[in-house]
Protein backbone atom coordinates (compact mmCIF):
# COMPACT_ATOMS: atom_id res chain seq x y z
CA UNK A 1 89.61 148.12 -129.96
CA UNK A 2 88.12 150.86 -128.78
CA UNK A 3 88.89 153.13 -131.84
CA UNK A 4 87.42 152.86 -135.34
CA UNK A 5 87.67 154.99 -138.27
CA UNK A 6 86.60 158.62 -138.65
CA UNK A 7 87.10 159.11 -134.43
CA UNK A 8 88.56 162.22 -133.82
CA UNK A 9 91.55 161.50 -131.06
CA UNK A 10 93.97 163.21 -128.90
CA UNK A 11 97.28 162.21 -128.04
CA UNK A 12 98.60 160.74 -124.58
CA UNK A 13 101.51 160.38 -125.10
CA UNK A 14 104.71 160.48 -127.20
CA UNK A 15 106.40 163.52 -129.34
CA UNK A 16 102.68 164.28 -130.98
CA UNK A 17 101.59 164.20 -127.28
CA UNK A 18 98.03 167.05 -126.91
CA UNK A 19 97.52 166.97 -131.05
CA UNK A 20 94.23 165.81 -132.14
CA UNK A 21 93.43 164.27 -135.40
CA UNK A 22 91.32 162.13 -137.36
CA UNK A 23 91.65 158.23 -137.38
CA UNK A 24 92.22 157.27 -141.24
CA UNK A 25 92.31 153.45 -140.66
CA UNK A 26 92.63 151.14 -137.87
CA UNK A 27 94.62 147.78 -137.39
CA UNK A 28 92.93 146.02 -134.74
CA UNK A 29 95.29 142.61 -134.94
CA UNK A 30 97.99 144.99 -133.99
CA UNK A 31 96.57 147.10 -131.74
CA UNK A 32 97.49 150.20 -133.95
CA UNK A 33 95.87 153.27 -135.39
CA UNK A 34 96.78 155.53 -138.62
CA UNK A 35 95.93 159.46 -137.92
CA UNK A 36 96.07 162.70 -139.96
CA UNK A 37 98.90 164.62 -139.37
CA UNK A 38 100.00 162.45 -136.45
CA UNK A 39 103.57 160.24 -135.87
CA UNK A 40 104.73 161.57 -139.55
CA UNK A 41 107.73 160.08 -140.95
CA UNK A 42 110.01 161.41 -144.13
CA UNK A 43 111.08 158.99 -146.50
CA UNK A 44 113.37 159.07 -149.36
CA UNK A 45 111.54 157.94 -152.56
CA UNK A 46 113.88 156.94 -155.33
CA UNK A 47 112.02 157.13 -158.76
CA UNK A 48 111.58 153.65 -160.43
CA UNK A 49 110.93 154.48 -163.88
CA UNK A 50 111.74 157.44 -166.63
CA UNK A 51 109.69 160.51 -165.84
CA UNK A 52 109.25 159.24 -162.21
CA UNK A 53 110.36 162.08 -158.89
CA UNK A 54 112.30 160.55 -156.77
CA UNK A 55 112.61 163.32 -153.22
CA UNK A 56 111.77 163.08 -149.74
CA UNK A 57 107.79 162.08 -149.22
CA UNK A 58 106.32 162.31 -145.62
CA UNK A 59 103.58 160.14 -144.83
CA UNK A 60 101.40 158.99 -141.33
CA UNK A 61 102.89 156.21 -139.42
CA UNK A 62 100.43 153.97 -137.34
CA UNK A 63 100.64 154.43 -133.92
CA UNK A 64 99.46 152.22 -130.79
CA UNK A 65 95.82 152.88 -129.85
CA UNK A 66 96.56 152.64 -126.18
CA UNK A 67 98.69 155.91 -126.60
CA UNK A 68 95.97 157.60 -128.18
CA UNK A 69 91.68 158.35 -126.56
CA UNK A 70 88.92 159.43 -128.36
CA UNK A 71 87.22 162.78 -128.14
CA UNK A 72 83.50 163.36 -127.46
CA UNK A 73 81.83 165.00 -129.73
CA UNK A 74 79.21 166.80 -127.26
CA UNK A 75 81.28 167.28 -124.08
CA UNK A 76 84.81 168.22 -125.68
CA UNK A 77 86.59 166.08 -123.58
CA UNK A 78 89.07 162.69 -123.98
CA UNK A 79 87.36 159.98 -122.86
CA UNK A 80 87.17 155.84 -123.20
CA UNK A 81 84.02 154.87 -125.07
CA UNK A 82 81.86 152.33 -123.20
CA UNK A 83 79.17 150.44 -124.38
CA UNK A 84 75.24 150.05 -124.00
CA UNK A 85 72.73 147.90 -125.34
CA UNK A 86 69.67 149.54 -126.73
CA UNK A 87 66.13 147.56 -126.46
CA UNK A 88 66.14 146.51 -129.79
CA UNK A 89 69.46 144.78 -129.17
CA UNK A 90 71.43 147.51 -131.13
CA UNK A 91 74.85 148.05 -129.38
CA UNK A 92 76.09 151.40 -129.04
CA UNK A 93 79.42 153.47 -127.85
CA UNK A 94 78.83 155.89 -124.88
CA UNK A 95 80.78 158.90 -123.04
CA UNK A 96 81.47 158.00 -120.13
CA UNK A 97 81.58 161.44 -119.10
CA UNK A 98 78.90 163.37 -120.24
CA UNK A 99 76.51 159.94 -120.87
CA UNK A 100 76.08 160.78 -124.82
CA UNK A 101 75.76 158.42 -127.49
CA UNK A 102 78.72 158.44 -130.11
């Protein structure tokens, strides 16, 4: 995937299309990501127990990572990381638009 957590992404597409936020976890076997303040759904919360609130909660839904693209931290812009392999074998994420390590 080419998200991970703490990335700070934009929306392509969708009802939260052009809001950015930060990734809070990813879900790579399903392709997914969970952001701040993006895809947020209300749910009713019945309380379980004495003393328990029961009332409407919203919380982030995960969303597909192919609707979403990560921004650079140096140039500003949305782009798809890519991926170089330092001489000591380290592998890092690039821009591919401004050519600065993530």
């Amino acid at each position: 995937m080419h998200i991970k957590t703490n990335d700070v992404i934009v929306v392509l597409s969708g009802r939260d299309k052009g809001k950015q936020g930060k990734v809070m976890g990813a879900e790579p076997k399903d392709g997914k990501v969970l952001v701040e303040g993006i895809n947020v759904a209300k749910r009713h919360k019945k309380p379980r127990k004495q003393g328990d609130r029961g009332g409407i909660i919203t919380k982030e839904t995960p969303i597909y990572a192919s609707k979403v693209m990560r921004i650079c931290p140096k140039c500003s812009k949305p782009t798809r990381p890519a991926h170089r392999i330092n001489d000591d074998g380290s592998k890092v994420r690039i821009c591919k638009k401004c050519d600065a390590e993530i």
